[in-house]
C-alpha atoms as a PDB file:
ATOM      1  CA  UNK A   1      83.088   1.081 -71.774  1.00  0.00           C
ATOM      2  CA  UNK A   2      79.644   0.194 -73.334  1.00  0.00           C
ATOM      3  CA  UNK A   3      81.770  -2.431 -75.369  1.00  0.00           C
ATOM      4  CA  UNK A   4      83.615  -4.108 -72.426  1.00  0.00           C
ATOM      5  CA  UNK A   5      80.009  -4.195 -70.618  1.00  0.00           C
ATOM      6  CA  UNK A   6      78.507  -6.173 -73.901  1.00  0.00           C
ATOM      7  CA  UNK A   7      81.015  -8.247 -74.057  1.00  0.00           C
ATOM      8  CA  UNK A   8      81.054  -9.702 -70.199  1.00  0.00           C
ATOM      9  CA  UNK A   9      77.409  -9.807 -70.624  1.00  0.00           C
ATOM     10  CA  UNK A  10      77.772 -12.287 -73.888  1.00  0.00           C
ATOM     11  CA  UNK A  11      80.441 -14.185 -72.098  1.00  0.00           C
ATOM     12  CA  UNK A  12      78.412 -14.781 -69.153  1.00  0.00           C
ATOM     13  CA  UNK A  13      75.456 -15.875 -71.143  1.00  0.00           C
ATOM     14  CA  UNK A  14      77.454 -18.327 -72.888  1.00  0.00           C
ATOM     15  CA  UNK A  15      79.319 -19.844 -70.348  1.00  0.00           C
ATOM     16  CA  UNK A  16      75.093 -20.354 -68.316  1.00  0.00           C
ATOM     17  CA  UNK A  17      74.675 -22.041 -71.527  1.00  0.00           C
ATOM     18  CA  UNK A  18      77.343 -24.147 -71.554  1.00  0.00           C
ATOM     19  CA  UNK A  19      76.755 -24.908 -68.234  1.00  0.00           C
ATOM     20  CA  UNK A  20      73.399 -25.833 -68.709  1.00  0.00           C
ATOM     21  CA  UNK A  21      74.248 -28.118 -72.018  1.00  0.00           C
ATOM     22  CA  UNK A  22      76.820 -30.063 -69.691  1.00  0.00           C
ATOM     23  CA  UNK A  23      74.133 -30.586 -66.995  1.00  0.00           C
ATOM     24  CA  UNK A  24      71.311 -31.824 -69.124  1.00  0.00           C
ATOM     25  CA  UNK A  25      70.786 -35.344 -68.459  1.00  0.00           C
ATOM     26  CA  UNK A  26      71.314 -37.559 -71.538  1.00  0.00           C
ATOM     27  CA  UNK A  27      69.450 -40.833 -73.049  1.00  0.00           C
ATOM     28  CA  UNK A  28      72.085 -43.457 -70.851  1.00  0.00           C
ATOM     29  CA  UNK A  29      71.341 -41.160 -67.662  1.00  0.00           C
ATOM     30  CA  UNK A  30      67.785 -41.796 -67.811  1.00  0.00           C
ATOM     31  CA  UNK A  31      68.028 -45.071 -68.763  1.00  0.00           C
ATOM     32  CA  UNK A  32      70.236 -45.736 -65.820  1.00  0.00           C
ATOM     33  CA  UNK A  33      67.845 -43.329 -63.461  1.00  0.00           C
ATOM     34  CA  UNK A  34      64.371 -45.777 -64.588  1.00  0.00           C
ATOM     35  CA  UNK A  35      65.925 -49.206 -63.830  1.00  0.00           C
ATOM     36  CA  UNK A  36      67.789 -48.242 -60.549  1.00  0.00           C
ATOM     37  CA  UNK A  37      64.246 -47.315 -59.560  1.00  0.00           C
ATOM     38  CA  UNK A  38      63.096 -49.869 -61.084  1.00  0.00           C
ATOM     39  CA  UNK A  39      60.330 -48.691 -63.541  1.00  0.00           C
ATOM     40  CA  UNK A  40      59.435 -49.848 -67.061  1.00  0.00           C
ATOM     41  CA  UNK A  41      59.091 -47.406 -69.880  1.00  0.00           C
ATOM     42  CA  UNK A  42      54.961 -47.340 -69.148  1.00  0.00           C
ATOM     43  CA  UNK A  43      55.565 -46.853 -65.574  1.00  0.00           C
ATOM     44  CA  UNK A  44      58.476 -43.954 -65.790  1.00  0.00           C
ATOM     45  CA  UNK A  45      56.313 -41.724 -68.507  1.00  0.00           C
ATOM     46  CA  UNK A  46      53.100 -41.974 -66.157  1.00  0.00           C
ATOM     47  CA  UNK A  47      55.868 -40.609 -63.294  1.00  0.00           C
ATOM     48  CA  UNK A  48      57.234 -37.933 -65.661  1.00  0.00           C
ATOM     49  CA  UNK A  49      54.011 -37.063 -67.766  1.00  0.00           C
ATOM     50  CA  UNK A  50      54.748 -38.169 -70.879  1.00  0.00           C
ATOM     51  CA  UNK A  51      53.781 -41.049 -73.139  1.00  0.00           C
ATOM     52  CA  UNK A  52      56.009 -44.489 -73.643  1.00  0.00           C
ATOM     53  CA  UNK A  53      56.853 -42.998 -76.872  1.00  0.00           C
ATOM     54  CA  UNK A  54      58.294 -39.745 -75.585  1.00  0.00           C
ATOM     55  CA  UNK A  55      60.663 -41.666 -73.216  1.00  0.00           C
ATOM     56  CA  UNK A  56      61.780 -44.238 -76.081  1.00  0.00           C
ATOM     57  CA  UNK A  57      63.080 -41.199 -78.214  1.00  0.00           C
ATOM     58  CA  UNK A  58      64.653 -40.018 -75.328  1.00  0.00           C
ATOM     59  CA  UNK A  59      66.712 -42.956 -74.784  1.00  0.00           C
ATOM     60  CA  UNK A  60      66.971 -43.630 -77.961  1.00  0.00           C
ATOM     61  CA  UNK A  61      68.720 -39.845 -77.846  1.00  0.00           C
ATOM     62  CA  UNK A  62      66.639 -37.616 -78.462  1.00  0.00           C
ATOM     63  CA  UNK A  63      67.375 -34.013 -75.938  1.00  0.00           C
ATOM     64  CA  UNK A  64      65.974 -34.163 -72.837  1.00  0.00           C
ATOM     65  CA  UNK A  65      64.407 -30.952 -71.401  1.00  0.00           C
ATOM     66  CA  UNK A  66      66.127 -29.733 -68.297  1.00  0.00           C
ATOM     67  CA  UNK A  67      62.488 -29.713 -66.485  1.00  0.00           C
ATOM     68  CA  UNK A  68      62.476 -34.042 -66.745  1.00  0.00           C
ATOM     69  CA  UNK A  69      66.172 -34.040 -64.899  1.00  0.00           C
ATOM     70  CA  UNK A  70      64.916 -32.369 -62.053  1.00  0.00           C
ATOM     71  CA  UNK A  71      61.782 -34.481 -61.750  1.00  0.00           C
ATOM     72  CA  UNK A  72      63.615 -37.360 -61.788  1.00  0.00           C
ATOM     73  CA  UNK A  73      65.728 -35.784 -59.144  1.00  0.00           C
ATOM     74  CA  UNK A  74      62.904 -35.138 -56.940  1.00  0.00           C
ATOM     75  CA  UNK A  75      61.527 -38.639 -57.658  1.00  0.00           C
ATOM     76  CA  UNK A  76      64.678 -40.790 -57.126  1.00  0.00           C
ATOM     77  CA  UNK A  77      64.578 -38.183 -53.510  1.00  0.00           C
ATOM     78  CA  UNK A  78      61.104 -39.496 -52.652  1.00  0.00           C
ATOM     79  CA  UNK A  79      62.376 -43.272 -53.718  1.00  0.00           C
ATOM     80  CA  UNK A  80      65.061 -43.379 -51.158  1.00  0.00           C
ATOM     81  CA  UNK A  81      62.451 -42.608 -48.881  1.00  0.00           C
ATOM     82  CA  UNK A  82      60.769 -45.492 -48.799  1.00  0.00           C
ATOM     83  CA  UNK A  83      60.900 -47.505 -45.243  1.00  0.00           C
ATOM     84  CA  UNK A  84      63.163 -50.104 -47.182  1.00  0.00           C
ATOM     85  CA  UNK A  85      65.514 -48.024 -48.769  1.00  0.00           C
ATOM     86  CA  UNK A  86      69.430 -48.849 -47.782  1.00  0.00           C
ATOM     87  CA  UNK A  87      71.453 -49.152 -45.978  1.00  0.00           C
ATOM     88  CA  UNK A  88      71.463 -45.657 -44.303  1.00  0.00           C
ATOM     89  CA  UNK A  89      73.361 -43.837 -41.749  1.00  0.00           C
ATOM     90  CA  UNK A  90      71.689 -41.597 -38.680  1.00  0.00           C
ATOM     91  CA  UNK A  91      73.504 -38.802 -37.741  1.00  0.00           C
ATOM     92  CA  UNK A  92      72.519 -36.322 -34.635  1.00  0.00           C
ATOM     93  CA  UNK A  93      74.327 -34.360 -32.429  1.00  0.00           C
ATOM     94  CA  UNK A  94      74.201 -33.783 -28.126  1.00  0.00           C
ATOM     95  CA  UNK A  95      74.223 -29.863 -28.893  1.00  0.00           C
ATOM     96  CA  UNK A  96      73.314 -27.637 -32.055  1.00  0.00           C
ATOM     97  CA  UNK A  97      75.896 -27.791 -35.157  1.00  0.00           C
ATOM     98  CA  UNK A  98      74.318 -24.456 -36.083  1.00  0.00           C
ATOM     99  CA  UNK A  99      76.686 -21.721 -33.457  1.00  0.00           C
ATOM    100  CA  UNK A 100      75.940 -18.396 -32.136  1.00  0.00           C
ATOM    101  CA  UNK A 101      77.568 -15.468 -33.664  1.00  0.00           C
ATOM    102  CA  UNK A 102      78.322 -13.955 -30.514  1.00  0.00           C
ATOM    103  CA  UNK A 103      79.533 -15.799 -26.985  1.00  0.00           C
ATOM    104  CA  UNK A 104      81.304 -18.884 -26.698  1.00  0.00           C
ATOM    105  CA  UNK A 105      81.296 -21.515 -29.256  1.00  0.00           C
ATOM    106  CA  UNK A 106      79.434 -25.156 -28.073  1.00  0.00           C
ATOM    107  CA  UNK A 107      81.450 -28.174 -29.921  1.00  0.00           C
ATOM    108  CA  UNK A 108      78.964 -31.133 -30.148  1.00  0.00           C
ATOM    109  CA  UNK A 109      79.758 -34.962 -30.048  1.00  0.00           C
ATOM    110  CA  UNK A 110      78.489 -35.949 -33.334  1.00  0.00           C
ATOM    111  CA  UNK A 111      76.626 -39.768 -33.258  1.00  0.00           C
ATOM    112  CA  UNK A 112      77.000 -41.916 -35.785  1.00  0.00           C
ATOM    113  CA  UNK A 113      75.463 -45.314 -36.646  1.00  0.00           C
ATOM    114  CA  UNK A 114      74.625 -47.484 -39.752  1.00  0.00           C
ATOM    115  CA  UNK A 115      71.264 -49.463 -40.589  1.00  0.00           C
ATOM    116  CA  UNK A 116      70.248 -51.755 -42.936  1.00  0.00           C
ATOM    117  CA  UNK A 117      67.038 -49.069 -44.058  1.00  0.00           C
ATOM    118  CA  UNK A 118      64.983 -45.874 -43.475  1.00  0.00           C
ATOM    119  CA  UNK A 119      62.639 -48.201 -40.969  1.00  0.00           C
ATOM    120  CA  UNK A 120      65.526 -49.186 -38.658  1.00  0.00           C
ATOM    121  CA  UNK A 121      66.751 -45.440 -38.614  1.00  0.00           C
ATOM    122  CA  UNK A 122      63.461 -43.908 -38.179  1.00  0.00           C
ATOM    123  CA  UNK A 123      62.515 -46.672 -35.563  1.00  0.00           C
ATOM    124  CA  UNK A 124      65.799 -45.637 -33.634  1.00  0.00           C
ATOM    125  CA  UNK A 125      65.767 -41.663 -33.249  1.00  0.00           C
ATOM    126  CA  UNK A 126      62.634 -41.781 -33.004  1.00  0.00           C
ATOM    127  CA  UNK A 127      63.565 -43.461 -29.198  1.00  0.00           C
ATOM    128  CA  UNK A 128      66.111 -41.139 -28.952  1.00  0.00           C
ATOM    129  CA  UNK A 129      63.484 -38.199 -29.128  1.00  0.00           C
ATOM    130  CA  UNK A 130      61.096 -39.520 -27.172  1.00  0.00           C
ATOM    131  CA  UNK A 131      63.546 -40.540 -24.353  1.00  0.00           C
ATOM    132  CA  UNK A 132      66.140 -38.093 -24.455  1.00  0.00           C
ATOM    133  CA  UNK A 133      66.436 -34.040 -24.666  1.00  0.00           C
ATOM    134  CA  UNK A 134      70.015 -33.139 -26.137  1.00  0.00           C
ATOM    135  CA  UNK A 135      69.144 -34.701 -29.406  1.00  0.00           C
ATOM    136  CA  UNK A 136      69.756 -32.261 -32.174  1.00  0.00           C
ATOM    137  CA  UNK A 137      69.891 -31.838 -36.137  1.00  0.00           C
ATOM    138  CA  UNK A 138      69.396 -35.476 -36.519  1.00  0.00           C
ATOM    139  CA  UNK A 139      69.757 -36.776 -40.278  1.00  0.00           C
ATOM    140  CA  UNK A 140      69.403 -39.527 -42.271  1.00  0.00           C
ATOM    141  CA  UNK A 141      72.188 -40.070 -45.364  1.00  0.00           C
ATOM    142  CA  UNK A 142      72.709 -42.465 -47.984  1.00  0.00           C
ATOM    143  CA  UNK A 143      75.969 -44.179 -49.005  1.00  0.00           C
ATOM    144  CA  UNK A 144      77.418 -41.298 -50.878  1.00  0.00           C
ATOM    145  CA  UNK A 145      76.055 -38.588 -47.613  1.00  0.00           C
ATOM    146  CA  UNK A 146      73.236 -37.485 -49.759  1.00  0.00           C
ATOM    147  CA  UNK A 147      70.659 -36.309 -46.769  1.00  0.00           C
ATOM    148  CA  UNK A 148      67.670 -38.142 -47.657  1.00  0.00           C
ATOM    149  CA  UNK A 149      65.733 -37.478 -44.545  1.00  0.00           C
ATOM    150  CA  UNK A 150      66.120 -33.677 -43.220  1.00  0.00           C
ATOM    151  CA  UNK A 151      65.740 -32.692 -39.482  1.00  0.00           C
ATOM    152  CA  UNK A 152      62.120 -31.250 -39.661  1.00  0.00           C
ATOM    153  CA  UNK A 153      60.903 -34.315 -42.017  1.00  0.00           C
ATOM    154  CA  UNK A 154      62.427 -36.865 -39.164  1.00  0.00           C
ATOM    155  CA  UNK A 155      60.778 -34.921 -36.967  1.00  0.00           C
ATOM    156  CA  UNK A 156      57.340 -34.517 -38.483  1.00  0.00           C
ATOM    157  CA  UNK A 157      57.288 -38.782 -39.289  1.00  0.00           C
ATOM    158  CA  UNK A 158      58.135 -39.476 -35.619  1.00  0.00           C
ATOM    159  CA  UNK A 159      55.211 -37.213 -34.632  1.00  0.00           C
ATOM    160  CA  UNK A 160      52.869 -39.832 -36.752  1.00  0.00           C
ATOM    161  CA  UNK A 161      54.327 -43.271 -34.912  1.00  0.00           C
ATOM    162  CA  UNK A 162      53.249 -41.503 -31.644  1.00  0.00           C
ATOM    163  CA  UNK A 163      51.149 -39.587 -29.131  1.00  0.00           C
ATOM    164  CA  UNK A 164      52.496 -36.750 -30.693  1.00  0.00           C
ATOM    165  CA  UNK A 165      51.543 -33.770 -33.159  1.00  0.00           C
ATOM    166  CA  UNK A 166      52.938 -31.373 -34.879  1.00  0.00           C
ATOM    167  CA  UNK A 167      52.149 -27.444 -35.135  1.00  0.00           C
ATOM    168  CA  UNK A 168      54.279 -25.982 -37.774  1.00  0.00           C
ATOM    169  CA  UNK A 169      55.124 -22.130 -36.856  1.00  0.00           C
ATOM    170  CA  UNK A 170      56.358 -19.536 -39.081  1.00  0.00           C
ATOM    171  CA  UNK A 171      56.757 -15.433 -37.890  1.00  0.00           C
ATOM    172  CA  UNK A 172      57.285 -12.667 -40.644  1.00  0.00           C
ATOM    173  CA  UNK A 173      59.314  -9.883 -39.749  1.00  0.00           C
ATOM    174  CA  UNK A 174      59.375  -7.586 -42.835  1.00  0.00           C
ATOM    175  CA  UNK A 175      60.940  -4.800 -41.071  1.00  0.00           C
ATOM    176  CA  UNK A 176      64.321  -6.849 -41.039  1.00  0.00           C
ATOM    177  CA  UNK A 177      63.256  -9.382 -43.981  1.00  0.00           C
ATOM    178  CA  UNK A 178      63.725 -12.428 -41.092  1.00  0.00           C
ATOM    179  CA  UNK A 179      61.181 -15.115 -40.684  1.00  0.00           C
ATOM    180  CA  UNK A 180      61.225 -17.517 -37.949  1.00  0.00           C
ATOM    181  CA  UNK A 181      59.724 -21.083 -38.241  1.00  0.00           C
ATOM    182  CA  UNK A 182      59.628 -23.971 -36.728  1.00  0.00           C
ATOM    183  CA  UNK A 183      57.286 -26.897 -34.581  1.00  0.00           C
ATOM    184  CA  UNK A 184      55.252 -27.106 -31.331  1.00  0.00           C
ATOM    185  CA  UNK A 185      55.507 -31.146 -31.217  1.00  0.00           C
ATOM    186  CA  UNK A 186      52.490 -31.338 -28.649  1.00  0.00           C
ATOM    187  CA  UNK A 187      52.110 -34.553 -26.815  1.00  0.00           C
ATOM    188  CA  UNK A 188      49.608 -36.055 -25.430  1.00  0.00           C
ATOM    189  CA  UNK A 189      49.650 -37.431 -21.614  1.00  0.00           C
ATOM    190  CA  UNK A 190      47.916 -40.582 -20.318  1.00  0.00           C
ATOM    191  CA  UNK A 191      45.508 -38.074 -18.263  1.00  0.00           C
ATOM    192  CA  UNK A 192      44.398 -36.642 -21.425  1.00  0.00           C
ATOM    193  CA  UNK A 193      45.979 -33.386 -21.165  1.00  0.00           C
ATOM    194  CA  UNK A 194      48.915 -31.620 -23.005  1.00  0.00           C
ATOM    195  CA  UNK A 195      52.729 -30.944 -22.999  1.00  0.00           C
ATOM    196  CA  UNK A 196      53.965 -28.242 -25.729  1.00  0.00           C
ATOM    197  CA  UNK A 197      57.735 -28.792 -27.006  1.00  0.00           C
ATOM    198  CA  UNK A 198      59.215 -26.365 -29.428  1.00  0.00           C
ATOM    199  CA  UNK A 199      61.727 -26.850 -31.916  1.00  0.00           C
ATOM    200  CA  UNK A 200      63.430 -25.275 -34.278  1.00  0.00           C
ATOM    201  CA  UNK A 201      63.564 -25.486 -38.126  1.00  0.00           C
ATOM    202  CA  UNK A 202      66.952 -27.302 -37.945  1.00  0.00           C
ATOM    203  CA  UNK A 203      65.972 -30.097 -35.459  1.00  0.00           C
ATOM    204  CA  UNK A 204      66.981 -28.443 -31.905  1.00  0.00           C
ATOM    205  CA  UNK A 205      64.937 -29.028 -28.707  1.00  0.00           C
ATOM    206  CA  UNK A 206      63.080 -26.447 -26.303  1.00  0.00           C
ATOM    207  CA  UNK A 207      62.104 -28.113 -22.917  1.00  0.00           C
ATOM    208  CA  UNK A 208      59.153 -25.547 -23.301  1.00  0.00           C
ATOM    209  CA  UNK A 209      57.044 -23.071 -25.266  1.00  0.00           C
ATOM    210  CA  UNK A 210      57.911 -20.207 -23.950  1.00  0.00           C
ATOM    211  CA  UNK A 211      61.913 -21.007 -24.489  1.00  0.00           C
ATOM    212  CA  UNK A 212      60.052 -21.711 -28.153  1.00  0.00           C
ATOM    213  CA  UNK A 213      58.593 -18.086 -27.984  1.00  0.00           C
ATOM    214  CA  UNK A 214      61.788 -16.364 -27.133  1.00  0.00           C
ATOM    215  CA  UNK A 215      63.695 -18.232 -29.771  1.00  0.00           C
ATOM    216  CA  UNK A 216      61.071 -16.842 -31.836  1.00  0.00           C
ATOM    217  CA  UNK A 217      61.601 -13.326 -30.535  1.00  0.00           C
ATOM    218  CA  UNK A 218      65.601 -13.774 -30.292  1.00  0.00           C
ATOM    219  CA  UNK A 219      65.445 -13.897 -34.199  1.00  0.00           C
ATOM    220  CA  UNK A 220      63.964 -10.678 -34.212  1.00  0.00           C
END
């Protein structure tokens, strides 16, 4: 028994190494990953924290550490969201994509369009959120459906081009390991006083705070 247990164990090691050893990114992947964004050697090791010399050996093949790929991951995420970046397509929906596990099932109409960059996009639902209440999970993805602006991040950038801020919330319940969070996107009125929206993590309207609140204690 002890022998069968030793050997899955080595087995599964080796195959999280092998798995590893096939993901780590090599010298042509990097070299590829600092001129799509555009960077020289000086510019990419002050980005990763290294000197030029560290990132000539690694395109000239020396091993990469696994730490460097997902920098440049997060990186090359932050580069595609630049207001230029494109073109991109902005997704939302008239009702939640996320259904209840109980009751009947609400099938959205998905919205689709294309733009030539982030601006255009952002510049659009924006509109949409000020103007309209069934807007929900909206999204921002790249040619190859890579998200590259989440719900809450859309959110959060179209509080900045307006009367509007946002109050993150977030409710521990340790008793059932659940934690609600989400936004109050308050807005300010021309009379100087205040309207209170909530909004889920995932992007989906309240018309007030206290729906807000009893989402918050429907999680619960």
């Amino acid at each position: 028994m002890e022998d069968n247990l030793t050997f899955l164990l080595n087995k599964s090691i080796i195959i999280m190494l092998l798995i590893l050893i096939w993901q780590i990114m090599d010298a042509n992947e990097l070299q590829a990953w600092r001129k799509k964004l555009g960077l020289t050697q000086i510019a990419a090791s002050g980005m990763l924290g290294v000197s030029r010399v560290t990132i000539q050996n690694w395109e000239a093949g020396a091993k990469i550490p696994v730490a460097i790929e997902a920098l440049c991951e997060l990186h090359e995420k932050r580069w595609k969201m630049r207001p230029e970046y494109g073109p991109v397509t902005l997704i939302w929906g008239d009702a939640s994509f996320w259904q209840p596990a109980y009751g009947p099932a609400i099938v959205p109409k998905l919205s689709k369009e294309l733009y030539p960059d982030n601006q255009s996009a952002l510049s659009r639902i924006c509109t949409l959120l000020r103007e309209q209440n069934a807007i929900h999970n909206p999204l921002i993805i790249d040619e190859s459906g890579e998200i590259i602006w989440t719900s809450a991040q859309i959110i959060e950038e179209c509080a900045k081009r307006s009367s509007f801020t946002v109050e993150p919330f977030s409710v521990s319940f340790p008793q059932i390991n659940q934690r609600a969070e989400g936004f109050f996107v308050i807005e300010t009125l021309p009379d100087g006083g205040t309207v209170k929206h909530g909004i889920d993590a995932a992007g989906n309207p309240f018309s007030s705070e206290a729906r807000a609140q009893a989402w918050i204690a429907a999680k619960t």
